[in-house]
C-alpha atoms as a PDB file:
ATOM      1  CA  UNK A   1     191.091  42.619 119.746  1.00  0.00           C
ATOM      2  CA  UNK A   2     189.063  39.098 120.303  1.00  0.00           C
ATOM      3  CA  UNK A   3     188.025  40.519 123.675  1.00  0.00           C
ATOM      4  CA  UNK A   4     187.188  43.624 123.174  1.00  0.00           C
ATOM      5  CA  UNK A   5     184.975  42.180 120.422  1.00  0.00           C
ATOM      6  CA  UNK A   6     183.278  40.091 122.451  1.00  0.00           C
ATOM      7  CA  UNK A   7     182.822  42.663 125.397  1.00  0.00           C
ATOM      8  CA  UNK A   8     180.825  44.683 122.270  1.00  0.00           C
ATOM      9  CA  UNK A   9     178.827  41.923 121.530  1.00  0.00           C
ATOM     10  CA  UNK A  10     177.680  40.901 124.732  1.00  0.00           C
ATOM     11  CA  UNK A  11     176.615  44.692 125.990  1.00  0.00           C
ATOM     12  CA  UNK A  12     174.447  44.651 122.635  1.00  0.00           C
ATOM     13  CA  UNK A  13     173.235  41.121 123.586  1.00  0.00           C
ATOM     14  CA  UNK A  14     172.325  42.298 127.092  1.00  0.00           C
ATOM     15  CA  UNK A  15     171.174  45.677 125.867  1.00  0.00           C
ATOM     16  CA  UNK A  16     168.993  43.974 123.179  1.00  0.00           C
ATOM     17  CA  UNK A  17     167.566  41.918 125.959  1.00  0.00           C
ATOM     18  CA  UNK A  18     166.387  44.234 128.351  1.00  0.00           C
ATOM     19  CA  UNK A  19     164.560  46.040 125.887  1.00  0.00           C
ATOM     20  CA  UNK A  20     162.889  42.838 124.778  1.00  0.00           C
ATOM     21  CA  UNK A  21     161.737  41.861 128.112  1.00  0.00           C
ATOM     22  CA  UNK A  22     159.660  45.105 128.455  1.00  0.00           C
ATOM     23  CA  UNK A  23     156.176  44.523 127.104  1.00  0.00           C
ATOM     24  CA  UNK A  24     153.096  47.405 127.222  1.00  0.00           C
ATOM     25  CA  UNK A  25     149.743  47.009 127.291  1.00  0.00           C
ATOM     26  CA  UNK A  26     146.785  48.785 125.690  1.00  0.00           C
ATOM     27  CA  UNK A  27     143.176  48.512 125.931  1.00  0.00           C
ATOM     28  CA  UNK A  28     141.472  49.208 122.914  1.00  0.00           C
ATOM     29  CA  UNK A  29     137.409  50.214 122.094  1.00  0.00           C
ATOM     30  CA  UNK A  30     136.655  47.751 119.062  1.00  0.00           C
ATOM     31  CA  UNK A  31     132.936  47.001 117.576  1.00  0.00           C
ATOM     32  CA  UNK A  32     132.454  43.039 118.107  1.00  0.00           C
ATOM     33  CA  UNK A  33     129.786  40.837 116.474  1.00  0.00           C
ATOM     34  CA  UNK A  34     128.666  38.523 119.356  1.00  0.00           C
ATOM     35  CA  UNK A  35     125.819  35.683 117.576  1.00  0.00           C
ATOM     36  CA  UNK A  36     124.246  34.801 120.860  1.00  0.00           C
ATOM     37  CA  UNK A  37     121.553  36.427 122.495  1.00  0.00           C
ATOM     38  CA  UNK A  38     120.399  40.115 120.879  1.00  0.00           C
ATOM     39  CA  UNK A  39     122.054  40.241 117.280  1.00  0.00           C
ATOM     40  CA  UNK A  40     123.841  43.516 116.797  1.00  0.00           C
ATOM     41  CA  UNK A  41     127.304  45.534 117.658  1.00  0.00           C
ATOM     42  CA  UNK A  42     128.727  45.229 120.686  1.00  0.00           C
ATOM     43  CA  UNK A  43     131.584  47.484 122.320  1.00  0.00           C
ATOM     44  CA  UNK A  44     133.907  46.062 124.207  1.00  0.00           C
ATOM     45  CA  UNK A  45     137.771  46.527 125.210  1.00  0.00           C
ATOM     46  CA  UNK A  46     140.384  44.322 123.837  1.00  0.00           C
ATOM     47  CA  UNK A  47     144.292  44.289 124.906  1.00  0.00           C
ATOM     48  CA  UNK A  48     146.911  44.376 122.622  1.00  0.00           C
ATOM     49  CA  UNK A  49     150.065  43.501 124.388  1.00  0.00           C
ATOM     50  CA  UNK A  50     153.986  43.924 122.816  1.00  0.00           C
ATOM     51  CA  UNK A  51     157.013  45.889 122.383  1.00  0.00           C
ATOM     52  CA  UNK A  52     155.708  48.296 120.132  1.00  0.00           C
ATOM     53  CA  UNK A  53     152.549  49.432 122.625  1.00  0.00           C
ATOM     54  CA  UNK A  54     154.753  51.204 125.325  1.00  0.00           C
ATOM     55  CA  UNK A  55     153.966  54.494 126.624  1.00  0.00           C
ATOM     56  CA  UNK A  56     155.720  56.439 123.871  1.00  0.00           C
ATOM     57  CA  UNK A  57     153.554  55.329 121.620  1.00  0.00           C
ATOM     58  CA  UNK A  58     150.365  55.821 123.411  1.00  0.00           C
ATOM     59  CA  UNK A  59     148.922  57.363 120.320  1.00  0.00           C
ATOM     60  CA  UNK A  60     148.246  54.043 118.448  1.00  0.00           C
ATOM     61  CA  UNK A  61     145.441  53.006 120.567  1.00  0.00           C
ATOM     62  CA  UNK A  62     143.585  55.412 118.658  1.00  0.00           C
ATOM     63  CA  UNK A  63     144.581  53.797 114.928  1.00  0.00           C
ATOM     64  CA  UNK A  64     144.071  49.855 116.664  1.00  0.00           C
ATOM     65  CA  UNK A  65     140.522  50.602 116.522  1.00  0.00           C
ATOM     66  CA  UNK A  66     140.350  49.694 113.651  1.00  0.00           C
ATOM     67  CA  UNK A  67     142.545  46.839 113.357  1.00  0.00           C
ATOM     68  CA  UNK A  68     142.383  42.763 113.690  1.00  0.00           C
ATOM     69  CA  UNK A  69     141.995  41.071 117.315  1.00  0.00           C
ATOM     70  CA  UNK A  70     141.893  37.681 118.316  1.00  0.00           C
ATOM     71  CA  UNK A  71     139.240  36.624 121.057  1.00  0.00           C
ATOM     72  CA  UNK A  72     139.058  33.208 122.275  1.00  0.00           C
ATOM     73  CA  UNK A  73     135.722  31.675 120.989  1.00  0.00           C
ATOM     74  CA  UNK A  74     134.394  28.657 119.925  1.00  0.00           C
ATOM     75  CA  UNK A  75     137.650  26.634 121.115  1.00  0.00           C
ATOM     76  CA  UNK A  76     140.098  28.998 118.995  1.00  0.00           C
ATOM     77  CA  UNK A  77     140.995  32.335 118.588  1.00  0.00           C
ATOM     78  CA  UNK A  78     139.158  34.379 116.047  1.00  0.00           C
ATOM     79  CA  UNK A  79     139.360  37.754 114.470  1.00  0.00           C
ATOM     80  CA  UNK A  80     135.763  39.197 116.093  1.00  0.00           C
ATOM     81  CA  UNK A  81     136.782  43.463 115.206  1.00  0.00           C
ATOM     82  CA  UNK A  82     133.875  43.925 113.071  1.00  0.00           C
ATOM     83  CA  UNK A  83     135.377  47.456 111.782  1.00  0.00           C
ATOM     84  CA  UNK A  84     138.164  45.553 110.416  1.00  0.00           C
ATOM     85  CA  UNK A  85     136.054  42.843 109.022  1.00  0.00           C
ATOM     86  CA  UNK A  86     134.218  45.271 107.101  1.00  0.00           C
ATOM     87  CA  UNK A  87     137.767  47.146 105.814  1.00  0.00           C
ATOM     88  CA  UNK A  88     137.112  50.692 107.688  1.00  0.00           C
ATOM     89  CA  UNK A  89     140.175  52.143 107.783  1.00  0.00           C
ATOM     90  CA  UNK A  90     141.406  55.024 110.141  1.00  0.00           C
ATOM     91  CA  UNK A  91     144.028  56.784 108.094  1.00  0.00           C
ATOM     92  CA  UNK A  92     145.929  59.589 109.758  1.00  0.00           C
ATOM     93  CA  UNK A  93     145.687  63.046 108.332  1.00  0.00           C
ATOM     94  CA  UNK A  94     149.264  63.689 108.692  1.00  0.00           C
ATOM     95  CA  UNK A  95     150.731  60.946 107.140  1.00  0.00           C
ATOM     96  CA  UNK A  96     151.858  62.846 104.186  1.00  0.00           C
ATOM     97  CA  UNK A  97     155.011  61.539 104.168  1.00  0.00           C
ATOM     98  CA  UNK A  98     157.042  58.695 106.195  1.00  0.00           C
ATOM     99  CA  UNK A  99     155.749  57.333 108.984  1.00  0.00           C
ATOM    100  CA  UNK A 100     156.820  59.429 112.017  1.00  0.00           C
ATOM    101  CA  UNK A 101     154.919  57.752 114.760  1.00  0.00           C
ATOM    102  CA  UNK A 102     151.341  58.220 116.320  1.00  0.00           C
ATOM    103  CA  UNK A 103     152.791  59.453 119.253  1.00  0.00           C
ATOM    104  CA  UNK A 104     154.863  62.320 117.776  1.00  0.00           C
ATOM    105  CA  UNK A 105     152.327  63.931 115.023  1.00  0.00           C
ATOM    106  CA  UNK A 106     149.772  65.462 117.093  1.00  0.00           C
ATOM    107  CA  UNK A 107     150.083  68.996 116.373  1.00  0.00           C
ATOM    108  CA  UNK A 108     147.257  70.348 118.185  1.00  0.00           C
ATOM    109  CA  UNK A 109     144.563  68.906 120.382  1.00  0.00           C
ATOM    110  CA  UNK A 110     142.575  67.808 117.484  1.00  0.00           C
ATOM    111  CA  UNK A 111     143.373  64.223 116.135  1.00  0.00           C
ATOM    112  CA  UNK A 112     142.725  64.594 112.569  1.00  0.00           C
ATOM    113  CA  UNK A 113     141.430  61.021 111.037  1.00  0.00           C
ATOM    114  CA  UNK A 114     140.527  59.950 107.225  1.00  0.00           C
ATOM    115  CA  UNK A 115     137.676  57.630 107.476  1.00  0.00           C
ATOM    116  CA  UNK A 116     137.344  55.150 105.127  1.00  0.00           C
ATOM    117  CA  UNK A 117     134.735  52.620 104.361  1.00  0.00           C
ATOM    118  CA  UNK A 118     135.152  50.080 101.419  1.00  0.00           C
ATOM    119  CA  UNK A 119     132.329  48.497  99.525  1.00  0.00           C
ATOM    120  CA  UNK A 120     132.156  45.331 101.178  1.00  0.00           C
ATOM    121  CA  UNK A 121     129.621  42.798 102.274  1.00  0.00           C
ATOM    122  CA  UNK A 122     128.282  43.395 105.709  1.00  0.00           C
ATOM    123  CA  UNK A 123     128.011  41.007 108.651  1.00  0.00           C
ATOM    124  CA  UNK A 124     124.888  39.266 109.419  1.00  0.00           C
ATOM    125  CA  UNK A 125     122.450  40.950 111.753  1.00  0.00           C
ATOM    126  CA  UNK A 126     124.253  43.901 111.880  1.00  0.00           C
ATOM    127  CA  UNK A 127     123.731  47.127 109.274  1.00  0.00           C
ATOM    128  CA  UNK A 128     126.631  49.028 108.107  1.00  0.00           C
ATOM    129  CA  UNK A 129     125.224  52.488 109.668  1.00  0.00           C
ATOM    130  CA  UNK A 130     125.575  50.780 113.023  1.00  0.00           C
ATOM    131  CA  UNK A 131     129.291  49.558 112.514  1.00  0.00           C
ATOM    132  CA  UNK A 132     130.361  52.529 111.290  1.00  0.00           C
ATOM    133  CA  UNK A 133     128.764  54.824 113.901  1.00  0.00           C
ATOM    134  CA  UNK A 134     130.154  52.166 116.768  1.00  0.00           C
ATOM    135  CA  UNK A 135     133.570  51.952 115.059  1.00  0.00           C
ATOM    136  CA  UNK A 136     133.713  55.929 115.331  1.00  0.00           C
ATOM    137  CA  UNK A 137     132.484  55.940 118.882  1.00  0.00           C
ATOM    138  CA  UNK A 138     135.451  53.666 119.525  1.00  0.00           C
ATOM    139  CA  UNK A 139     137.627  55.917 118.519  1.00  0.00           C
ATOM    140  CA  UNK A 140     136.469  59.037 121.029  1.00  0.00           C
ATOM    141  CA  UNK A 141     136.959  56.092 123.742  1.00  0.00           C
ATOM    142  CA  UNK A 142     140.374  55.364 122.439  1.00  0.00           C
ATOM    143  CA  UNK A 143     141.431  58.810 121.742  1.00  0.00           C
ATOM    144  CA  UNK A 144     140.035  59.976 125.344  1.00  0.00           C
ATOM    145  CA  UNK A 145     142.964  57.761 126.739  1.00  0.00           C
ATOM    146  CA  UNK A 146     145.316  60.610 125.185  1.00  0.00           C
ATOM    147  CA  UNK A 147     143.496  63.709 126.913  1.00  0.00           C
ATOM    148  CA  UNK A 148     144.007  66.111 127.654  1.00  0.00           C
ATOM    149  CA  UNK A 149     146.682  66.020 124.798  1.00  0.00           C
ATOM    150  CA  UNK A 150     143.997  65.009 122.659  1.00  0.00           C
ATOM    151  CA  UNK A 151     140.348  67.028 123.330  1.00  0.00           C
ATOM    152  CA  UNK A 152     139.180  66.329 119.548  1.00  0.00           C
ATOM    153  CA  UNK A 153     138.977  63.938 116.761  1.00  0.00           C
ATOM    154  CA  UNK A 154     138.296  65.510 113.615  1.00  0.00           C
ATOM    155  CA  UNK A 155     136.778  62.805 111.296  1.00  0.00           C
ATOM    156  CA  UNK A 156     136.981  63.550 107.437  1.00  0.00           C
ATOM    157  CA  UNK A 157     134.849  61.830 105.267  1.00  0.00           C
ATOM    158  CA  UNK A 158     134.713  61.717 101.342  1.00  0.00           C
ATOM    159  CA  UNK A 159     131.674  63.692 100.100  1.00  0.00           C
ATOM    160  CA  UNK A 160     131.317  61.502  97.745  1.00  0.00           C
ATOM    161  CA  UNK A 161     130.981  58.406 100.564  1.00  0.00           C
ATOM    162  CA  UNK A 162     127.360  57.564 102.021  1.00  0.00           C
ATOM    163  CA  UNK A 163     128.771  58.169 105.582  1.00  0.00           C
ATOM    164  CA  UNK A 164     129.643  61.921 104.509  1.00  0.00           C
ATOM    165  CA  UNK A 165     127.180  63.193 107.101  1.00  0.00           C
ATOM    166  CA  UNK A 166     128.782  61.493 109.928  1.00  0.00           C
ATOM    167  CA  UNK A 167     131.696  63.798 109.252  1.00  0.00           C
ATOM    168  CA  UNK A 168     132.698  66.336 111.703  1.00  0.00           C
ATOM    169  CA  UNK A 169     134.620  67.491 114.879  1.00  0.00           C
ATOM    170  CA  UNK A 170     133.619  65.545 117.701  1.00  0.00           C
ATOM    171  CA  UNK A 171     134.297  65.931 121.797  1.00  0.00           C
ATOM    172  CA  UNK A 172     136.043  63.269 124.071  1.00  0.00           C
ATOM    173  CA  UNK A 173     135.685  65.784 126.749  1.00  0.00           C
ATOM    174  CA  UNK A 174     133.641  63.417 130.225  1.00  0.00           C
ATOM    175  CA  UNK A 175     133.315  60.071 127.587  1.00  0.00           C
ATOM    176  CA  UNK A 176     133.944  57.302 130.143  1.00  0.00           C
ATOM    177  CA  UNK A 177     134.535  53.532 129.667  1.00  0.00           C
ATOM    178  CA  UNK A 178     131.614  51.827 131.306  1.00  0.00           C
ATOM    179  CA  UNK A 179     131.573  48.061 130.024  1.00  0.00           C
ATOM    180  CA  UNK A 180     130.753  45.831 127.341  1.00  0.00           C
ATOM    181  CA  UNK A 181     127.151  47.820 125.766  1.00  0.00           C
ATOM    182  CA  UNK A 182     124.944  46.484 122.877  1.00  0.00           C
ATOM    183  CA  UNK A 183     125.032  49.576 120.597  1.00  0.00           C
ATOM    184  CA  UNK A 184     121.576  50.798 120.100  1.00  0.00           C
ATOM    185  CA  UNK A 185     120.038  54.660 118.818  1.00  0.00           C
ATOM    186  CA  UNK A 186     120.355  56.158 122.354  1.00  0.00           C
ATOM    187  CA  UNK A 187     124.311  55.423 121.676  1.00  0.00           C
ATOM    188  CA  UNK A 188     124.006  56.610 118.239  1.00  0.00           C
ATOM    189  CA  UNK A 189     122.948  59.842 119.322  1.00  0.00           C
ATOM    190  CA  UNK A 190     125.590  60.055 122.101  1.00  0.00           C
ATOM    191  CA  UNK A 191     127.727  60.058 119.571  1.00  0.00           C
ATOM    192  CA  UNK A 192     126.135  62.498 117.180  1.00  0.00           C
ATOM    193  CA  UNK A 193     125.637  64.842 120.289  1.00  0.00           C
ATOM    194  CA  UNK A 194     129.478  65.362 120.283  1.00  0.00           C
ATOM    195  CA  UNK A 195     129.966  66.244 117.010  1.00  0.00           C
ATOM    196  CA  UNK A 196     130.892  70.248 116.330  1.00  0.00           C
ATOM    197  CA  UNK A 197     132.155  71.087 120.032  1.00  0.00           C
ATOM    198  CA  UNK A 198     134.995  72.513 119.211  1.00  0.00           C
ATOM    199  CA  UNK A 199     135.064  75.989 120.875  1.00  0.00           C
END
């Protein structure tokens, strides 16, 4: 009985180990304060690396938008997402109940998104219009890693909220990745030029 005890417990061992040896990566679109050179919001791609990042569950790069990093800076490693400094929160539309998993609650090719942005004291040199609009342009780059499962994100905004007019359906359809940008109107626009494409 002994042995076949310890035959169970070493397949689990083994078994537990293989799966813990297998890492994923993502690269995620966050909005970054940088306070050198021209003040403002700054895209750039972070990697979040672990377990739970594999490609079944390729849907959370959209909801790590919004969600703590740590970049190397100054000597240590600091929390620079400015999205999640302010408290936006990306809150998915579906999660009506128990957490299913990004990956599994698509039902359509629209990502459906509550946006939500707390009353909270902005970071210096930036203005809150700017981190919101970049934090939501982060998200088409994140969610265009899921096309074509993914062709839309749908964000819904309270009515009630200052940032209700930057509700709306919005196109990831051609957005490309093209390096670390200063956010600035022209990109403001690009954004607002992909909202209500839904055909």
């Amino acid at each position: 009985m002994w042995r076949s005890l310890l035959a169970y417990a070493s397949i689990c061992v083994v078994v537990g180990s293989s799966h813990a040896s297998f890492e994923g990566i993502l690269q995620v679109a966050q909005p970054l304060q940088v306070s050198s050179g021209e003040s403002g919001v700054r895209v750039a791609m972070i990697p979040y690396v672990g377990h739970s990042v594999g490609p079944e569950d390729r849907g959370k790069v959209f909801l790590l938008t919004v969600t703590d990093n740590l970049v190397w800076c100054d000597g240590k490693a600091q929390n620079r997402n400015l999205a999640s400094q302010v408290g936006i929160q990306f809150l998915r539309a579906w999660a009506t109940g128990p957490d299913r998993g990004a990956a599994t609650a698509f039902l359509s090719d629209t990502l459906q998104v509550d946006l939500r942005v707390p009353d909270a004291p902005k970071p210096p040199n930036v203005t809150i219009d700017d981190v919101v609009a970049a934090t939501m342009w982060c998200g088409l780059l994140n969610a265009s890693q899921l096309w074509p499962s993914i062709r839309y994100v749908e964000y819904r905004i309270a009515d009630d909220s200052q940032f209700a007019e930057f509700a709306g359906v919005y196109s990831v359809k051609g957005i490309e990745w093209s390096g670390v940008f200063l956010w600035s109107p022209d990109t403001k626009q690009a954004l607002f030029d992909r909202r209500d494409l839904k055909h």
